[in-house]
N, C-alpha and C. Protein backbone atom coordinates (compact mmCIF):
# COMPACT_ATOMS: atom_id res chain seq x y z
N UNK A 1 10.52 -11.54 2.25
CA UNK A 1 9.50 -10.53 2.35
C UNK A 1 8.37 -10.93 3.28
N UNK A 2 8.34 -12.00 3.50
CA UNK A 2 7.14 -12.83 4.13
C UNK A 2 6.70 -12.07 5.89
N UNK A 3 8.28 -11.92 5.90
CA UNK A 3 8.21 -11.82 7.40
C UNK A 3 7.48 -10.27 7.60
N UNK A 4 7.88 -9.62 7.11
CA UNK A 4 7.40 -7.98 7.15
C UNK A 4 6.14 -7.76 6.26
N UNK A 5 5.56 -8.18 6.27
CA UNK A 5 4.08 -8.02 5.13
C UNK A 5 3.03 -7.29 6.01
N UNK A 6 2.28 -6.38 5.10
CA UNK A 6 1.99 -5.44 5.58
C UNK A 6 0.15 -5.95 5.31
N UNK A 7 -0.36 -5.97 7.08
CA UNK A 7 -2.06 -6.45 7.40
C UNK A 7 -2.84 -5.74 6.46
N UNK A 8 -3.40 -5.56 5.39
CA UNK A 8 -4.62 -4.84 5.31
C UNK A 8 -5.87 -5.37 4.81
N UNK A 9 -6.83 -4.70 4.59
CA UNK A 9 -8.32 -5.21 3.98
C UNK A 9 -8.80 -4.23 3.02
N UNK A 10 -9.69 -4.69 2.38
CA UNK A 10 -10.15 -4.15 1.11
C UNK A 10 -10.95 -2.78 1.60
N UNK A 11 -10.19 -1.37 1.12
CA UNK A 11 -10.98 -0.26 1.58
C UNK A 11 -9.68 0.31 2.25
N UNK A 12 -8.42 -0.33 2.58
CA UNK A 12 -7.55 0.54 3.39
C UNK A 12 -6.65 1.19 2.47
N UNK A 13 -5.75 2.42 2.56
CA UNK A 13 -5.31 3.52 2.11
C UNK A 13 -3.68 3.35 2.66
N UNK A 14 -3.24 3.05 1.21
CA UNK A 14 -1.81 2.13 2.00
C UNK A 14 -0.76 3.74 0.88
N UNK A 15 -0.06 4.53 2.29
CA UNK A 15 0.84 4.91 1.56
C UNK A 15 2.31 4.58 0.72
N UNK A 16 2.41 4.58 -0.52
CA UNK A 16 3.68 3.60 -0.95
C UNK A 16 4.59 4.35 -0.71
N UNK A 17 6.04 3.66 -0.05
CA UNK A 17 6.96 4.20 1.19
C UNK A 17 8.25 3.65 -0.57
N UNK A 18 8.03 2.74 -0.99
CA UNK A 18 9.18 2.01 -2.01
C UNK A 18 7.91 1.08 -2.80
N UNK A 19 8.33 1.77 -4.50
CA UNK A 19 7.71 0.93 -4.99
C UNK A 19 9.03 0.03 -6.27
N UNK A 20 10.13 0.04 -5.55
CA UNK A 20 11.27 0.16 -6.92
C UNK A 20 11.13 -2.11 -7.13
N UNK A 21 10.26 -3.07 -6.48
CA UNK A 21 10.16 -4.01 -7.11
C UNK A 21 8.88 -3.93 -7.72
N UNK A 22 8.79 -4.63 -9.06
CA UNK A 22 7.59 -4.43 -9.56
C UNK A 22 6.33 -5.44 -9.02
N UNK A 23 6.80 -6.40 -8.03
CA UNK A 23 5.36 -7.38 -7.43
C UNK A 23 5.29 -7.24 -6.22
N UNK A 24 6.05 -6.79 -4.96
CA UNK A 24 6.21 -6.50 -3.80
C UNK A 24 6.37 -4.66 -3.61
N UNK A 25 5.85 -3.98 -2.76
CA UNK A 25 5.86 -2.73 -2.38
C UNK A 25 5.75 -2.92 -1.00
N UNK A 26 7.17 -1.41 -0.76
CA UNK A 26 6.52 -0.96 0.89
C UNK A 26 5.97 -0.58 1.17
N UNK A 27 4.67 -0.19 2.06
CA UNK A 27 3.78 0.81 2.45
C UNK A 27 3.18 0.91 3.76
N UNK A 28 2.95 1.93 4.11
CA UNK A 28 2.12 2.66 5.33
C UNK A 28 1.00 2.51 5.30
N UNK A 29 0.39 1.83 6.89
CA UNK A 29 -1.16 1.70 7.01
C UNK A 29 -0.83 2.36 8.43
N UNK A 30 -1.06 3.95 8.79
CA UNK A 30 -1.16 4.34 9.94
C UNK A 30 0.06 4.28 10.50
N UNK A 31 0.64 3.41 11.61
CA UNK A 31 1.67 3.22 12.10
C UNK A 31 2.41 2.12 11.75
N UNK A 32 1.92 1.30 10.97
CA UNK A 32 2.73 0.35 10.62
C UNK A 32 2.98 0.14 8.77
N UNK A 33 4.14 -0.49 9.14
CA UNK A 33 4.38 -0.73 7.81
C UNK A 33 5.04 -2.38 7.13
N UNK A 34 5.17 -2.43 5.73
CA UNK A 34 5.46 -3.71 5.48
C UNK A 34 5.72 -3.88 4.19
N UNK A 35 5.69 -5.25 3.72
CA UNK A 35 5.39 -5.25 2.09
C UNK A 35 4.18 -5.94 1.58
N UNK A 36 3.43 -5.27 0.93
CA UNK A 36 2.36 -5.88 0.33
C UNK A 36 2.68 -5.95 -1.27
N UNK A 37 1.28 -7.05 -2.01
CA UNK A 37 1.77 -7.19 -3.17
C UNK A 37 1.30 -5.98 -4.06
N UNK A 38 2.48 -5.54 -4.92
CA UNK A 38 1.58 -4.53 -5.83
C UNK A 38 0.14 -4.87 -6.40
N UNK A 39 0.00 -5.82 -6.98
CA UNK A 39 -1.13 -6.37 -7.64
C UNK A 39 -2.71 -6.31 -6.95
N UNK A 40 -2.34 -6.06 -6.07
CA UNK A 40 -3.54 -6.05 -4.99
C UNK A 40 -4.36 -4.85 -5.01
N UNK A 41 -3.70 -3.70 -5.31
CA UNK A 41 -3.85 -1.98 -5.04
C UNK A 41 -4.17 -1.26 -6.59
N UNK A 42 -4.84 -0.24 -6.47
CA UNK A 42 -4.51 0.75 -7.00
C UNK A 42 -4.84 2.29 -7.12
N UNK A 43 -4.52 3.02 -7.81
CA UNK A 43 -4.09 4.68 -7.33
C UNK A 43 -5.71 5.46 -7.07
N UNK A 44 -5.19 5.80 -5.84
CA UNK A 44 -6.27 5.85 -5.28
C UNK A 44 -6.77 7.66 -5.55
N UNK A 45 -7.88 8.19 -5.48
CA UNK A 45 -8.04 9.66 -5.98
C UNK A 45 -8.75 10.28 -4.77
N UNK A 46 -8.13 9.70 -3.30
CA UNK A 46 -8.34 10.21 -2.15
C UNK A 46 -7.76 11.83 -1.94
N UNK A 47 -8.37 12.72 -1.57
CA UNK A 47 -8.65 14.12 -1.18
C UNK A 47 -7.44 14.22 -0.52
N UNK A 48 -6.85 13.57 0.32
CA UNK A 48 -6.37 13.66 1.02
C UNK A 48 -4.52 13.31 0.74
N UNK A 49 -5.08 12.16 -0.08
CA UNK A 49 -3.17 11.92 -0.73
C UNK A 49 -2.37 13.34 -1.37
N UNK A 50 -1.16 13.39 -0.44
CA UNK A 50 -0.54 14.66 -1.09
C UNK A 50 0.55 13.94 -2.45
N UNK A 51 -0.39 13.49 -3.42
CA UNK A 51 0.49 13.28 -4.72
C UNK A 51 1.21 13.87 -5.45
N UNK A 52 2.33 14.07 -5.86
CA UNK A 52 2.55 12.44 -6.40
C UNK A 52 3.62 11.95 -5.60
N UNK A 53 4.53 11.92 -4.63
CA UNK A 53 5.19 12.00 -3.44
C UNK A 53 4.68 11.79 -2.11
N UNK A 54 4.08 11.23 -0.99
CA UNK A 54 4.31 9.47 -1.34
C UNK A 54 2.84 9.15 -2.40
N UNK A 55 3.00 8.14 -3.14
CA UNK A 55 1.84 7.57 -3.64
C UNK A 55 0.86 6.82 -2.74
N UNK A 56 -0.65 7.48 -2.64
CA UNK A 56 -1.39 6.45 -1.77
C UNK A 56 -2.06 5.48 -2.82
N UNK A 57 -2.83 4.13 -2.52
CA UNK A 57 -3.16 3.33 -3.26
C UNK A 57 -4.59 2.75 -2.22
N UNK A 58 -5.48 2.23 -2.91
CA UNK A 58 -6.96 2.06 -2.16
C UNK A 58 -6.56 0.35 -2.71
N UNK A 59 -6.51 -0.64 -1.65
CA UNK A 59 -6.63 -1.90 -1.79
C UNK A 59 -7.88 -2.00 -2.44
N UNK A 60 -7.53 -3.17 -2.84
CA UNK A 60 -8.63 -4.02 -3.94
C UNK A 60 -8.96 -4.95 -3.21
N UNK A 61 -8.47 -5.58 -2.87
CA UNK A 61 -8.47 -7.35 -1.77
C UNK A 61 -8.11 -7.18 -0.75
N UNK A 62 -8.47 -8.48 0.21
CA UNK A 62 -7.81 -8.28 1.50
C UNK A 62 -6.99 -9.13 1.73
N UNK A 63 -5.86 -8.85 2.45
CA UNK A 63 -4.72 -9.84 2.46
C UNK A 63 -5.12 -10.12 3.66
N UNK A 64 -5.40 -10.26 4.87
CA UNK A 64 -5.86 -10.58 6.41
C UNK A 64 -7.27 -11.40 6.39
């Protein structure tokens, strides 16, 4: 998973693309994508997420 890990910082709006492991998720930051850790995120009550299909999530921490 290491290799594909997905850049973000605390405040970014990561859409979840696959959440089927429970400590690693795929997700969308804009144009890119990767795996970040679930543990890091959570459900975010942005205006803008068309929920519940994809799920967006508001980082907590920054992995970068």
């Amino acid at each position: 998973m290491a290799n594909r890990e997905l850049a973000f910082k605390a405040g970014d709006v990561i859409k979840v693309l696959d959440a089927s492991n429970k400590d690693w998720w795929w997700g969308q930051i804009d144009d890119e994508e990767g795996w970040f850790p679930a543990s890091f995120v959570r459900l975010s009550s942005h205006p803008l997420s068309p929920l519940p299909t994809p799920l967006c999530f508001l980082c907590l921490f920054s992995l970068i």
